[in-house]
Each structure stands twice: as structure tokens, then as C-alpha cells.
PDB file of N, CA and C in Angstrom:
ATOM      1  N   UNK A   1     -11.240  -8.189  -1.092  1.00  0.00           N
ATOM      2  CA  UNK A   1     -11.315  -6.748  -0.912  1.00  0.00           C
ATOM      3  C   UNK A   1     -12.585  -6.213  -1.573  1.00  0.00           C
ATOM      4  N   UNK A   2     -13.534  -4.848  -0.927  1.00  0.00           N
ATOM      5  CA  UNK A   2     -14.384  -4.761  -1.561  1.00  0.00           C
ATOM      6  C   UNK A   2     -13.819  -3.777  -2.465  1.00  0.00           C
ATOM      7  N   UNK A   3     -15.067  -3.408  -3.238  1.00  0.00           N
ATOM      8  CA  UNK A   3     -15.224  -2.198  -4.258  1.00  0.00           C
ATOM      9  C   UNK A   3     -14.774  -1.005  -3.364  1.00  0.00           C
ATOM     10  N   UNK A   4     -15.024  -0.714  -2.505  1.00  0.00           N
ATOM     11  CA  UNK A   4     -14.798   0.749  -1.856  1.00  0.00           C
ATOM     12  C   UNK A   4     -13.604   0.344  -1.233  1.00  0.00           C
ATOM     13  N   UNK A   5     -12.698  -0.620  -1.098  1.00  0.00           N
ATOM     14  CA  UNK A   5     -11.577  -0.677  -0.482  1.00  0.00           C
ATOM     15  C   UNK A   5     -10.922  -0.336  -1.737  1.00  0.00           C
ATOM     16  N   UNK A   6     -10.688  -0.842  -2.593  1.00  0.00           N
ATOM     17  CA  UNK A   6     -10.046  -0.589  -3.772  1.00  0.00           C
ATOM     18  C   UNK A   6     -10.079   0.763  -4.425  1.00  0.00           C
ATOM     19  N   UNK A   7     -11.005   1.785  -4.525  1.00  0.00           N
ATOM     20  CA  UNK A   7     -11.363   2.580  -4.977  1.00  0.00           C
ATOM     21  C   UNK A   7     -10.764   3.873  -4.618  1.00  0.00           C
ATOM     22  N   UNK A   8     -10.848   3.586  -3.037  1.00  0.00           N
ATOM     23  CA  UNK A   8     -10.154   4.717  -1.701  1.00  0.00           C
ATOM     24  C   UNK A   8      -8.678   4.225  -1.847  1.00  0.00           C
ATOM     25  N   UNK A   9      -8.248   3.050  -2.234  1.00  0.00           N
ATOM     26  CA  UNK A   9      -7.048   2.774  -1.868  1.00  0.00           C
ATOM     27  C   UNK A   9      -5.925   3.245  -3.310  1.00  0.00           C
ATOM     28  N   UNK A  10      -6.945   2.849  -4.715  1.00  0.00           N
ATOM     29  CA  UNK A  10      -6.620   3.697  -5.819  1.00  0.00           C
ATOM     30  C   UNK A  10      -6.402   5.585  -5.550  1.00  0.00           C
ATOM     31  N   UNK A  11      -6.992   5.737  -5.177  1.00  0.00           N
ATOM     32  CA  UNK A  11      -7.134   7.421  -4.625  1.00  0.00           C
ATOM     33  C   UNK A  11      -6.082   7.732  -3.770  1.00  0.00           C
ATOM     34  N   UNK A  12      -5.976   7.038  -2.800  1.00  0.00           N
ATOM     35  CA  UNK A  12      -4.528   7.578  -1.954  1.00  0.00           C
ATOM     36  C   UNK A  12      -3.330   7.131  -2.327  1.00  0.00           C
ATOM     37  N   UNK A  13      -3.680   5.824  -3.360  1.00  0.00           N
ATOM     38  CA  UNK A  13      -2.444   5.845  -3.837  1.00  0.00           C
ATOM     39  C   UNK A  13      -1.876   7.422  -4.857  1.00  0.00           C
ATOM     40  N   UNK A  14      -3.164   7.905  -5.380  1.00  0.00           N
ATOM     41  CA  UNK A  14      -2.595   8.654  -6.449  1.00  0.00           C
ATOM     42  C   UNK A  14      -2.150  10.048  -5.599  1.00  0.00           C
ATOM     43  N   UNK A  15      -2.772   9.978  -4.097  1.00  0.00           N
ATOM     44  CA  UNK A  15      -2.675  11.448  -3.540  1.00  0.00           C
ATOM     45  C   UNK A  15      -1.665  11.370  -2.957  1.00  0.00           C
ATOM     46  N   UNK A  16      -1.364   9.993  -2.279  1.00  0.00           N
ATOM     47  CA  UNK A  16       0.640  10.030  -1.650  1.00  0.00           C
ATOM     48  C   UNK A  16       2.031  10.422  -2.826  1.00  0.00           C
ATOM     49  N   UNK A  17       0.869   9.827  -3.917  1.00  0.00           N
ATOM     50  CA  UNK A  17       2.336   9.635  -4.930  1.00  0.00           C
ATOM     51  C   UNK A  17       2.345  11.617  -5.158  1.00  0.00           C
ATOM     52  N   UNK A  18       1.601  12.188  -5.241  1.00  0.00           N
ATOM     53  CA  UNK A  18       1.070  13.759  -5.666  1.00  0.00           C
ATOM     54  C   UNK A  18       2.076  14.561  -4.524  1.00  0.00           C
ATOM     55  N   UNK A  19       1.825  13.823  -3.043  1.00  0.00           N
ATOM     56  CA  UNK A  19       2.308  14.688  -1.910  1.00  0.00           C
ATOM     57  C   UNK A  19       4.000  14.209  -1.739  1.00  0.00           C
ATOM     58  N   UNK A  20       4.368  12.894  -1.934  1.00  0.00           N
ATOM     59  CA  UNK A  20       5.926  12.502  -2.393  1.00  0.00           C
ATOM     60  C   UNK A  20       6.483  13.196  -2.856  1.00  0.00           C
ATOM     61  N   UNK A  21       5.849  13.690  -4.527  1.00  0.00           N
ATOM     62  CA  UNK A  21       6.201  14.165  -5.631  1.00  0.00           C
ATOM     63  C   UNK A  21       6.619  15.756  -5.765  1.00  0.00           C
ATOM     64  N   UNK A  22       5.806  16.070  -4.774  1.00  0.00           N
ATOM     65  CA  UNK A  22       5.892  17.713  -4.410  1.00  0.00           C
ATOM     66  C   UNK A  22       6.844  17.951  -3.359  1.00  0.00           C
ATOM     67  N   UNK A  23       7.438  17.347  -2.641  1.00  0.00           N
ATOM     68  CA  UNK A  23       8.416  17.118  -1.568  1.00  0.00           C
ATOM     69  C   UNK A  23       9.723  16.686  -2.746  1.00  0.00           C
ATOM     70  N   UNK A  24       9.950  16.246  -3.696  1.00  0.00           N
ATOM     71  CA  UNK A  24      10.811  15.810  -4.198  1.00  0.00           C
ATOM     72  C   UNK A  24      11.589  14.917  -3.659  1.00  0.00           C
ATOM     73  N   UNK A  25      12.737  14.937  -4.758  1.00  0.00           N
ATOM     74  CA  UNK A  25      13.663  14.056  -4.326  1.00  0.00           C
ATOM     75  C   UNK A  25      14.754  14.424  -3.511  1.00  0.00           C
ATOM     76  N   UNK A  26      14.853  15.744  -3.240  1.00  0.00           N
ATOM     77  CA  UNK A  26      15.845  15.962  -2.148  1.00  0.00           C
ATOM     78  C   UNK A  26      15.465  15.495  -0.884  1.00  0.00           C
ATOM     79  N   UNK A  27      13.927  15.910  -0.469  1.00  0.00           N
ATOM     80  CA  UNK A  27      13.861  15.170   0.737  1.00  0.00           C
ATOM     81  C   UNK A  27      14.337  14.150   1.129  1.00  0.00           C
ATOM     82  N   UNK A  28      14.247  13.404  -0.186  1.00  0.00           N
ATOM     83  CA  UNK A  28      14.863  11.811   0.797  1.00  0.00           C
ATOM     84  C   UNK A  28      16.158  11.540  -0.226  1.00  0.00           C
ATOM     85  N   UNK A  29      17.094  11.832   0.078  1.00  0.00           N
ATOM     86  CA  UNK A  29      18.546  11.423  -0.332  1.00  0.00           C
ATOM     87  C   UNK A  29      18.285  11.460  -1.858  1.00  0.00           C
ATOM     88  N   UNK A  30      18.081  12.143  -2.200  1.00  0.00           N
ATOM     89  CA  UNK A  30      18.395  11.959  -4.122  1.00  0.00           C
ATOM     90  C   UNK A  30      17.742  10.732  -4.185  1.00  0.00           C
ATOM     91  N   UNK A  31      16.572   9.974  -4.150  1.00  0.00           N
ATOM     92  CA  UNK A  31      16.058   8.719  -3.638  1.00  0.00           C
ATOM     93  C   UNK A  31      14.567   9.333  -4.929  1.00  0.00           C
ATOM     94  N   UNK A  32      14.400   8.340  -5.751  1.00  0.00           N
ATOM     95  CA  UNK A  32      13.109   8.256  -6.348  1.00  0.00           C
ATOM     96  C   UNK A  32      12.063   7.361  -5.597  1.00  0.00           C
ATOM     97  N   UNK A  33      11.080   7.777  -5.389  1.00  0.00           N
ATOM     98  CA  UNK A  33      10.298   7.030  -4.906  1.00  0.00           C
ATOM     99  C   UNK A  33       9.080   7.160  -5.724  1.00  0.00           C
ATOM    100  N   UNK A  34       8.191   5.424  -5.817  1.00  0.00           N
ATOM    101  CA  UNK A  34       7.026   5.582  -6.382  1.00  0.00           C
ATOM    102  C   UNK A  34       6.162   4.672  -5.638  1.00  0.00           C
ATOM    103  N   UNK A  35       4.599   5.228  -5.781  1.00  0.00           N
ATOM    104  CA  UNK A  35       3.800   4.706  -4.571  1.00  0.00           C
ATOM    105  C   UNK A  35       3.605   3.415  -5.977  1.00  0.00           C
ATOM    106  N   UNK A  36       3.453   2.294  -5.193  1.00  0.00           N
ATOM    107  CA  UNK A  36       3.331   0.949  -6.087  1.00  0.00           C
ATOM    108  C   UNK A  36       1.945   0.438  -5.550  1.00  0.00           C
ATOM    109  N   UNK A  37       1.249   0.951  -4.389  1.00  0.00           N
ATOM    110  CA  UNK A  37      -0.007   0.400  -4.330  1.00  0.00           C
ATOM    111  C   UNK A  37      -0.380   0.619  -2.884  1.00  0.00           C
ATOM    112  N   UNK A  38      -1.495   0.704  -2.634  1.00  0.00           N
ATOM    113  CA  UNK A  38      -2.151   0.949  -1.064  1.00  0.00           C
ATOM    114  C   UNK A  38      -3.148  -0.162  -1.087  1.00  0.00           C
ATOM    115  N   UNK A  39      -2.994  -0.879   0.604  1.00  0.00           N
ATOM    116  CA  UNK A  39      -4.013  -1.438   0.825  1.00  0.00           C
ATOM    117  C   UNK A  39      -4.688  -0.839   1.682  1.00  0.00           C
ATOM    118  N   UNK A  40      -5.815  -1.044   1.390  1.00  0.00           N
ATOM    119  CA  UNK A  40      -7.011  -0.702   2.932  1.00  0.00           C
ATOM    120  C   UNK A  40      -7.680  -1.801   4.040  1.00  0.00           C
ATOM    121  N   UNK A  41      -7.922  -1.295   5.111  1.00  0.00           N
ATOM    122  CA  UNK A  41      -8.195  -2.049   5.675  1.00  0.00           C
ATOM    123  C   UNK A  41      -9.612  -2.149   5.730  1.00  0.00           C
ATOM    124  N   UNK A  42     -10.621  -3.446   6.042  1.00  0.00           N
ATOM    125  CA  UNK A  42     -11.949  -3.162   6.137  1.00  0.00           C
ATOM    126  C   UNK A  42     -12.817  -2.016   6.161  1.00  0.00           C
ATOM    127  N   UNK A  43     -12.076  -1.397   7.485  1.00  0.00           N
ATOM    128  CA  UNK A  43     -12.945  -0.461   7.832  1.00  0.00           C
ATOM    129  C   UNK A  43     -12.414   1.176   7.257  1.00  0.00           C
ATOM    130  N   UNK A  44     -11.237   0.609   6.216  1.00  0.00           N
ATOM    131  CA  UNK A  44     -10.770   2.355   6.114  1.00  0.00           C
ATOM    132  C   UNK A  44     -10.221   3.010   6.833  1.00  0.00           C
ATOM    133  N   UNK A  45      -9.773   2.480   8.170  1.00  0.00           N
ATOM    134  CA  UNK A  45      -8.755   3.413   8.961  1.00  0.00           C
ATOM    135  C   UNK A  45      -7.723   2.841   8.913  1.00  0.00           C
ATOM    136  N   UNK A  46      -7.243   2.188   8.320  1.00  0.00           N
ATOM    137  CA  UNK A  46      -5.773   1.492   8.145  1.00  0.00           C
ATOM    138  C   UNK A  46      -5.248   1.820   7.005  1.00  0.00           C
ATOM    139  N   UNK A  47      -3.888   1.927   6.189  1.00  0.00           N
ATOM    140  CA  UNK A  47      -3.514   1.481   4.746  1.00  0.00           C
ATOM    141  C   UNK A  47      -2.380   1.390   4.987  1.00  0.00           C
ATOM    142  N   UNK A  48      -2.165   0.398   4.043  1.00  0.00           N
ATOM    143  CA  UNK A  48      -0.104  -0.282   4.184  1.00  0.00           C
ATOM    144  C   UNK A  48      -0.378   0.526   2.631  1.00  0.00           C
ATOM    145  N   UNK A  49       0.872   1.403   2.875  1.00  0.00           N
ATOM    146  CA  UNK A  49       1.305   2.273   1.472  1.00  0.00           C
ATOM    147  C   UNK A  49       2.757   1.072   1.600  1.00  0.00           C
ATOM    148  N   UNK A  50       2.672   0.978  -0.179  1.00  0.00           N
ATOM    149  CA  UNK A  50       3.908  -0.085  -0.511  1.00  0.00           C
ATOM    150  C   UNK A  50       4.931   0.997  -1.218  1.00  0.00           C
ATOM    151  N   UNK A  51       5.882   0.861  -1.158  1.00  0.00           N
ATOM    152  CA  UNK A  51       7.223   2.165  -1.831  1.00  0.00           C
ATOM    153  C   UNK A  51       7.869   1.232  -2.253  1.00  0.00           C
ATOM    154  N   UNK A  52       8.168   2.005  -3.673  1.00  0.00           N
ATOM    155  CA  UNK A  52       9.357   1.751  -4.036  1.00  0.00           C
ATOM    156  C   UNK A  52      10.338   2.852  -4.244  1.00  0.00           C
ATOM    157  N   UNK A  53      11.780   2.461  -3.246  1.00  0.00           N
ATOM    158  CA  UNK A  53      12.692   3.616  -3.788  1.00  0.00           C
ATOM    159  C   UNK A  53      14.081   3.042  -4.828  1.00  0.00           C
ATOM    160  N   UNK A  54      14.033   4.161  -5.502  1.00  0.00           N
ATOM    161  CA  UNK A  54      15.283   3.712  -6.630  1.00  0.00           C
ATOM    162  C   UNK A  54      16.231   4.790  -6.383  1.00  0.00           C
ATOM    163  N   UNK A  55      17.386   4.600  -6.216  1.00  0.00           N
ATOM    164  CA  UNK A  55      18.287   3.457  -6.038  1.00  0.00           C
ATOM    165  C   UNK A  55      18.264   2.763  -4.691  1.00  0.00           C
ATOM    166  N   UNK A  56      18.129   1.142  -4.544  1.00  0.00           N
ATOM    167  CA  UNK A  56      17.367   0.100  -3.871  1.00  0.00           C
ATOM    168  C   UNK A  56      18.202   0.500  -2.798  1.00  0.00           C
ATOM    169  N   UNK A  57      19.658   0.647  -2.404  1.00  0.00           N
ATOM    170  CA  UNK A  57      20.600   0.739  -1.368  1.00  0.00           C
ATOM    171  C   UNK A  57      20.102   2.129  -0.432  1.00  0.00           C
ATOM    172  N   UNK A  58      19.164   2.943  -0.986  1.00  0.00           N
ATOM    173  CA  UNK A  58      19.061   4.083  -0.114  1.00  0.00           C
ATOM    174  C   UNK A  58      17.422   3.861   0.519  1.00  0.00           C
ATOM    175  N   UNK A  59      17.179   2.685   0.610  1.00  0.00           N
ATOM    176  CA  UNK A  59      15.702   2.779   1.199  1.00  0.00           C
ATOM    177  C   UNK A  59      15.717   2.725   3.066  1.00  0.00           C
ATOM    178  N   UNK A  60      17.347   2.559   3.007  1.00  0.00           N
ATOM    179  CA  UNK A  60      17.090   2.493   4.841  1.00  0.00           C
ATOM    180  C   UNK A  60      17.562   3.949   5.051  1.00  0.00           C
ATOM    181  N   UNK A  61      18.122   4.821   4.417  1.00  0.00           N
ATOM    182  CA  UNK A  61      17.951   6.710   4.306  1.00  0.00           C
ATOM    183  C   UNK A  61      16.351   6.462   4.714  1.00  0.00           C
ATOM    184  N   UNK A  62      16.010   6.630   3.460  1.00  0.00           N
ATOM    185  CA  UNK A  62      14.094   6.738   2.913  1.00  0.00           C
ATOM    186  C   UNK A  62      13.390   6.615   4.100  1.00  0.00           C
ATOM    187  N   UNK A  63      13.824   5.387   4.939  1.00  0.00           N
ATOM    188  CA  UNK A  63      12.888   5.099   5.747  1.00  0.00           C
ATOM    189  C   UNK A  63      13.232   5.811   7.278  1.00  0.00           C
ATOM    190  N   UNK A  64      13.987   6.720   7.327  1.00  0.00           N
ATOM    191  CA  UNK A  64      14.270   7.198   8.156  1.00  0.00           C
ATOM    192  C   UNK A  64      14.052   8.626   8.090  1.00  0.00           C
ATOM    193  N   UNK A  65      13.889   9.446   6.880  1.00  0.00           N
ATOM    194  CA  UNK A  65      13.766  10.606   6.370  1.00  0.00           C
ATOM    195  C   UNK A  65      11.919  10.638   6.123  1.00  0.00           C
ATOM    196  N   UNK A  66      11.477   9.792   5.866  1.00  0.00           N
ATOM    197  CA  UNK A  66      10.080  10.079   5.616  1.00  0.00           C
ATOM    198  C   UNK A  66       8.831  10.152   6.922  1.00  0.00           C
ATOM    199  N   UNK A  67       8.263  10.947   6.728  1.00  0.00           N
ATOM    200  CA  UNK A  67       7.736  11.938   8.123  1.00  0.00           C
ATOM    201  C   UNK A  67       5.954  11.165   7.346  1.00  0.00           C
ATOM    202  N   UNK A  68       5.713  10.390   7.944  1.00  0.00           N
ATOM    203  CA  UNK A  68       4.256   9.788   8.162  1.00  0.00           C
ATOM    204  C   UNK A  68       3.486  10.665   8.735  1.00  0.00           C
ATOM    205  N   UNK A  69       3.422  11.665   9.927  1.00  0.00           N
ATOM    206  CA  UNK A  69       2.936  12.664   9.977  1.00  0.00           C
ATOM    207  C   UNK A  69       2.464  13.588   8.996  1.00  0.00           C
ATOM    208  N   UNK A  70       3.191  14.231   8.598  1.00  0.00           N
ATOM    209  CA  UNK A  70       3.406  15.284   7.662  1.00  0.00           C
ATOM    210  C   UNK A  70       2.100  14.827   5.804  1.00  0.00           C
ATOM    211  N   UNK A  71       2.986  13.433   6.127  1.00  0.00           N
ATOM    212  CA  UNK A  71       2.335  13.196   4.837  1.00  0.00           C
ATOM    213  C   UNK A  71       0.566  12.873   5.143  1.00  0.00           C
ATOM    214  N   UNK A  72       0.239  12.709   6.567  1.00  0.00           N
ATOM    215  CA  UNK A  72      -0.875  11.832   6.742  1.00  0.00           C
ATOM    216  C   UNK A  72      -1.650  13.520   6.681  1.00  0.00           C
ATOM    217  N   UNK A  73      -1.028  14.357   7.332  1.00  0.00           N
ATOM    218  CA  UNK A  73      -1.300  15.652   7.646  1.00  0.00           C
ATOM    219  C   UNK A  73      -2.159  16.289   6.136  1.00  0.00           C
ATOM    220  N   UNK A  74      -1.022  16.293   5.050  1.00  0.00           N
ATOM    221  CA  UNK A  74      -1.423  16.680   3.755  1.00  0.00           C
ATOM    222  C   UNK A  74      -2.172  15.748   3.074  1.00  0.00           C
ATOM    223  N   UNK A  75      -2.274  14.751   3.542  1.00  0.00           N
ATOM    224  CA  UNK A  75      -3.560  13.433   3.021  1.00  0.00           C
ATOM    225  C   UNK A  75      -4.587  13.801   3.036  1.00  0.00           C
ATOM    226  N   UNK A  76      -5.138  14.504   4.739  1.00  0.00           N
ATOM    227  CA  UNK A  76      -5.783  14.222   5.440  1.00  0.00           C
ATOM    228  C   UNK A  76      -6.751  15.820   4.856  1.00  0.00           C
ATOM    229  N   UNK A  77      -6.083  17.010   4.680  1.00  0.00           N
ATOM    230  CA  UNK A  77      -6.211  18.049   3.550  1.00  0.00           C
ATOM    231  C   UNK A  77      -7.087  17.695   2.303  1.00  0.00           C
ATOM    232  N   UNK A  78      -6.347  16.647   1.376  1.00  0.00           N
ATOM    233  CA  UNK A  78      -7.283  16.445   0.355  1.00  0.00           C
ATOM    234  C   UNK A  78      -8.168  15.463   0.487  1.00  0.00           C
ATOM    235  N   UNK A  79      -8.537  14.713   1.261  1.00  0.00           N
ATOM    236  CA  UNK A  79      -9.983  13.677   1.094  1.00  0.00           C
ATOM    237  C   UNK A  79     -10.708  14.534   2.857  1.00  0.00           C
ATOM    238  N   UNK A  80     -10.393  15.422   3.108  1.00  0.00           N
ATOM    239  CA  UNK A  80     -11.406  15.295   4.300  1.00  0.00           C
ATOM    240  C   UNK A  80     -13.023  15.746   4.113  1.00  0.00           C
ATOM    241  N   UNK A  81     -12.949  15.881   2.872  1.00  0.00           N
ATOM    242  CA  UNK A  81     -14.660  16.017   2.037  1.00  0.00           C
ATOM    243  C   UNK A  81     -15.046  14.621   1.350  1.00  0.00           C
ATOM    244  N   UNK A  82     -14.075  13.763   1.835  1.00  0.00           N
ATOM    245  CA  UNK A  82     -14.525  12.186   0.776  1.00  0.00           C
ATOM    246  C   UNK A  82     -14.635  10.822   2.343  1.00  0.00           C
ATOM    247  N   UNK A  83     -13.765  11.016   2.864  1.00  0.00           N
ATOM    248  CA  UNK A  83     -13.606   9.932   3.950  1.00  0.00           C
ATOM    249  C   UNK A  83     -13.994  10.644   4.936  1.00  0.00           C
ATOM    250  N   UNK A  84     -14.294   9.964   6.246  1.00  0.00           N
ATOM    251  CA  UNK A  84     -15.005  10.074   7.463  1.00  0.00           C
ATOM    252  C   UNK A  84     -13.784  10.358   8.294  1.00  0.00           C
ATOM    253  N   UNK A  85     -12.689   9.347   8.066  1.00  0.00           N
ATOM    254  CA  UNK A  85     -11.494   9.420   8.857  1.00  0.00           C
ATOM    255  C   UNK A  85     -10.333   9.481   8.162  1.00  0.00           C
ATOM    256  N   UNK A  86      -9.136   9.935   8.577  1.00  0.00           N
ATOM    257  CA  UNK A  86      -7.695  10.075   7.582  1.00  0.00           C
ATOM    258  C   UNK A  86      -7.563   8.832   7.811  1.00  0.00           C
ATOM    259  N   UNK A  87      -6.837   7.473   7.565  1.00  0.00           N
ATOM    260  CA  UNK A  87      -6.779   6.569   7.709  1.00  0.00           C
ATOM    261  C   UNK A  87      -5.174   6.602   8.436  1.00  0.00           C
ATOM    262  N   UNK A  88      -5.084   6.005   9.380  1.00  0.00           N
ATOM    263  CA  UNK A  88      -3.227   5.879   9.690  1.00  0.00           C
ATOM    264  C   UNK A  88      -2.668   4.954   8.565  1.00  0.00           C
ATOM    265  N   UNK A  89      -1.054   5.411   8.798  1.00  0.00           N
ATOM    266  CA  UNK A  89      -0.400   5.137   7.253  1.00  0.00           C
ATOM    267  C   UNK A  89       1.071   4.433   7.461  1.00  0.00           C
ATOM    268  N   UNK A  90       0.921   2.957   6.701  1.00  0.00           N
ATOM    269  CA  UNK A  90       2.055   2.400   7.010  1.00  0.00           C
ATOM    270  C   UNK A  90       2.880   1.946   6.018  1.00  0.00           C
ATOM    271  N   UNK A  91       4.284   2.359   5.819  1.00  0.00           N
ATOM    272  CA  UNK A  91       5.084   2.551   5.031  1.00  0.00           C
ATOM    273  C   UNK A  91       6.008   0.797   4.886  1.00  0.00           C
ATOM    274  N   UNK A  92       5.907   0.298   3.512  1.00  0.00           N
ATOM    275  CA  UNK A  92       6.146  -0.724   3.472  1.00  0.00           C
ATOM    276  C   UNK A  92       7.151  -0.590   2.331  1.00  0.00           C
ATOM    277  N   UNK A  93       8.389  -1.158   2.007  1.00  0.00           N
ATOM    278  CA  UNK A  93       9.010  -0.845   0.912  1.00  0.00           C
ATOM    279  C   UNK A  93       9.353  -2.409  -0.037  1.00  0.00           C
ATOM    280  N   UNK A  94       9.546  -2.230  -1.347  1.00  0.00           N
ATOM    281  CA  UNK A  94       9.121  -3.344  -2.109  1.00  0.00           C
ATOM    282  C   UNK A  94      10.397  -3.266  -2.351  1.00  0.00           C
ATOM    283  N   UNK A  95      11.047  -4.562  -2.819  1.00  0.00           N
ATOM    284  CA  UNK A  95      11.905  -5.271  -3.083  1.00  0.00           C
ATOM    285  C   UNK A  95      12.547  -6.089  -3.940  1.00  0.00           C
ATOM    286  N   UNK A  96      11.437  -5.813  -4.515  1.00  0.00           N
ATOM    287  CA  UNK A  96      11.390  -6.686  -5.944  1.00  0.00           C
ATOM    288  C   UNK A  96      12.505  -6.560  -6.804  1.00  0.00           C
ATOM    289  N   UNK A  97      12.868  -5.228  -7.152  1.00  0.00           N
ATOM    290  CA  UNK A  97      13.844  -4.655  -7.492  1.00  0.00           C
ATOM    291  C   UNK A  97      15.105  -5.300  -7.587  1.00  0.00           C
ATOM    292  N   UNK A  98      15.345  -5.449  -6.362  1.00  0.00           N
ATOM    293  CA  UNK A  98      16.597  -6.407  -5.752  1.00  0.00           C
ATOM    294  C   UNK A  98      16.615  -7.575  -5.891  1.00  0.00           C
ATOM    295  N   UNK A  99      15.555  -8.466  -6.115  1.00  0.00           N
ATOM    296  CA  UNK A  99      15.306  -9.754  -6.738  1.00  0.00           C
ATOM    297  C   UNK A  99      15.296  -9.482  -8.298  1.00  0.00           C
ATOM    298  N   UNK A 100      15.266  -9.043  -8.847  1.00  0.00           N
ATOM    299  CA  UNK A 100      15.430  -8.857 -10.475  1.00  0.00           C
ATOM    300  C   UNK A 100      16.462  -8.869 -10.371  1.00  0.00           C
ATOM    301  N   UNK A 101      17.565  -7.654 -10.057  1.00  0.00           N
ATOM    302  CA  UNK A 101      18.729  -7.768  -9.985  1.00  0.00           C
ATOM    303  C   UNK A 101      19.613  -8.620  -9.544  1.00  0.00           C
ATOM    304  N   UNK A 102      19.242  -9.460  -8.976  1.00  0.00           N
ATOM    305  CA  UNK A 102      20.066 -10.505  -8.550  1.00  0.00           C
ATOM    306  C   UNK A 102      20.041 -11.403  -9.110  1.00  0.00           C
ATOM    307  N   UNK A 103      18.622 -11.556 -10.023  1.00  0.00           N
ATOM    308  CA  UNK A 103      18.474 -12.634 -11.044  1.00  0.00           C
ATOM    309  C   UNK A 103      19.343 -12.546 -11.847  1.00  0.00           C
ATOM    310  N   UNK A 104      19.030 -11.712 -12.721  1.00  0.00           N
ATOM    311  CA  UNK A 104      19.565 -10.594 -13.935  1.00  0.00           C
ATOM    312  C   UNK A 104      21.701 -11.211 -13.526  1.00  0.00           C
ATOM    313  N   UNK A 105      21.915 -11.056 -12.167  1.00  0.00           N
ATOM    314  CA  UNK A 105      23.270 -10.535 -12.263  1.00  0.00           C
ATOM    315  C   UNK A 105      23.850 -12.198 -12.030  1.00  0.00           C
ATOM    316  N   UNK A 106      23.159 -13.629 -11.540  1.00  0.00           N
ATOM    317  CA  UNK A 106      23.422 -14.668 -11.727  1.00  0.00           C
ATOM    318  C   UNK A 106      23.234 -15.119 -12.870  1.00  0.00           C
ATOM    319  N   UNK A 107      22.375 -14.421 -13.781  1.00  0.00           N
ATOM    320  CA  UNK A 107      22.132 -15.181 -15.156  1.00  0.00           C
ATOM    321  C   UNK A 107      23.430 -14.725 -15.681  1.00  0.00           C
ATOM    322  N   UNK A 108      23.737 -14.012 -15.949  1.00  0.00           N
ATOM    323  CA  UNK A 108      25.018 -13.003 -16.793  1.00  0.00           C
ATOM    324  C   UNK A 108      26.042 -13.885 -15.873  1.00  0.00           C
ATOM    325  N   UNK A 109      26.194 -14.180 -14.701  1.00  0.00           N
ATOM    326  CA  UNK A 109      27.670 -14.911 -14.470  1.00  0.00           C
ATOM    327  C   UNK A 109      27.792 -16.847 -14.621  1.00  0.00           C
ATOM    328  N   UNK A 110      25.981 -17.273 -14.647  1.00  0.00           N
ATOM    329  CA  UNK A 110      26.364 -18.655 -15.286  1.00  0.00           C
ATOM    330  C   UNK A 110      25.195 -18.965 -16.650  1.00  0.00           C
ATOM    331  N   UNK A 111      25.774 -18.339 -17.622  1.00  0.00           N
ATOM    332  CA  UNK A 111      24.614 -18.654 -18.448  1.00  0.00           C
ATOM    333  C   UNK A 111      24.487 -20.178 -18.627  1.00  0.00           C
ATOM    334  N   UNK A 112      23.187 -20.410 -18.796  1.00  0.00           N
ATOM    335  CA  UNK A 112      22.541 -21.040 -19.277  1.00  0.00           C
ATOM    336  C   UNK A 112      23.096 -21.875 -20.783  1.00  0.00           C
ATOM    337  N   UNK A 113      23.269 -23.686 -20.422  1.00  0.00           N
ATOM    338  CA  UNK A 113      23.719 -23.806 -21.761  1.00  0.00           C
ATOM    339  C   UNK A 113      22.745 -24.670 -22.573  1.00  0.00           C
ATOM    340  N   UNK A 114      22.591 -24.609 -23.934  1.00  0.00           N
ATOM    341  CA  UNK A 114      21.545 -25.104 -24.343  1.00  0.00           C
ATOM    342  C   UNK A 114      21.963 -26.572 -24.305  1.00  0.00           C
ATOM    343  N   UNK A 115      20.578 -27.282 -24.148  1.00  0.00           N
ATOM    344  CA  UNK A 115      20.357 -28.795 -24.059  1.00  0.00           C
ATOM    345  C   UNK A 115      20.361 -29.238 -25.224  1.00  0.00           C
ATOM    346  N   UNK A 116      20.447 -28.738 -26.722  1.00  0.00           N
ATOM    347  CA  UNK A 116      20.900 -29.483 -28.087  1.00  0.00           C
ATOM    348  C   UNK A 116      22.331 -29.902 -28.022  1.00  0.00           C
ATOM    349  N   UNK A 117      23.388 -29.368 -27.018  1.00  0.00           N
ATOM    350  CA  UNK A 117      24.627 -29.511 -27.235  1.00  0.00           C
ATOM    351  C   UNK A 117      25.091 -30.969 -26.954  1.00  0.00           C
TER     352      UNK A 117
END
């Protein structure tokens, strides 16, 4: 990735999380959401926005309630003095979450026994 992919992609990360944030959490089901990272594409007209929503069970709400329009709309508002083009915007949701927890909830039902025994 270059320098200017990273840079633009730091920036919209901070301007989705700004335009999320101002929409609250009612918009999307009592649902926290945080932008976890944007990629760009070469040329800047692409970005996979990565989400995370908490609590993990309401991200198929989330993903049905969140208006890519709207948000590309109010994106497109604050950088149209920085970028050439709004970039189209694709909503990816992280998961990780749910892999911790599942770790977390097999460790607690077979612990681990130590090998001095």
C-alpha cells in the first residue's frame, strides 16, 4: 500500500467513524459500532470500510439498517476539497470478537491442566 493510500484511508476512517457517531446508536438497533480500519484501493475510488458492531448478534440488524448512500453522501461533504472523487464504500464487518469469545468460553469449560502433574 502506498503512503497516500494509507493516509486517505486513515482520514475516512476517522470521518465514517465522526458520521456513524452522529447518527448514533439508535439508528442501528442499540448496536455500537466502531470503524476498525479502511482500505483503499490503488486508485482511490474504492474502500472496504471494516465494522465492528457490539453486541456481535446484531450485526445482521446493522447490516441491513446502514444506508451506504447517505453515509457516502456525508463523506463526500467533508473531503470534496481533498479528493478528486468520493470513493464507493464497502461495508465489511469483523469478527474477531466472536472468535475471542469462543476462545475465552472453551477455555473456561476445559481448562487446561498443568504438565507438572
Amino acid at each position: 500500500m502506498t503512503t497516500r493510500q494509507l493516509k486517505v484511508g486513515r482520514q475516512l476512517q476517522k470521518d465514517i467513524g465522526e458520521i456513524i457517531q452522529r447518527q448514533g446508536m439508535a439508528a442501528y438497533g442499540g448496536a455500537l459500532l466502531t470503524v476498525m480500519g479502511v482500505e483503499m484501493s490503488p486508485d482511490l475510488s474504492f474502500a472496504k470500510v471494516v465494522l465492528s458492531v457490539f453486541p456481535s448478534n446484531k450485526i445482521a440488524e446493522v447490516k441491513s439498517l446502514i444506508n451506504e448512500k447517505v453515509i457516502r453522501n456525508e463523506l463526500g461533504r467533508r473531503v470534496k476539497n481533498q479528493l478528486r472523487i468520493v470513493p464507493e464504500l464497502a461495508f465489511v464487518f469483523d469478527t474477531s470478537l466472536d472468535y475471542v469469545e469462543n476462545i475465552d468460553r472453551l477455555l473456561k469449560e476445559n481448562p487446561v491442566k498443568n504438565q507438572d502433574e
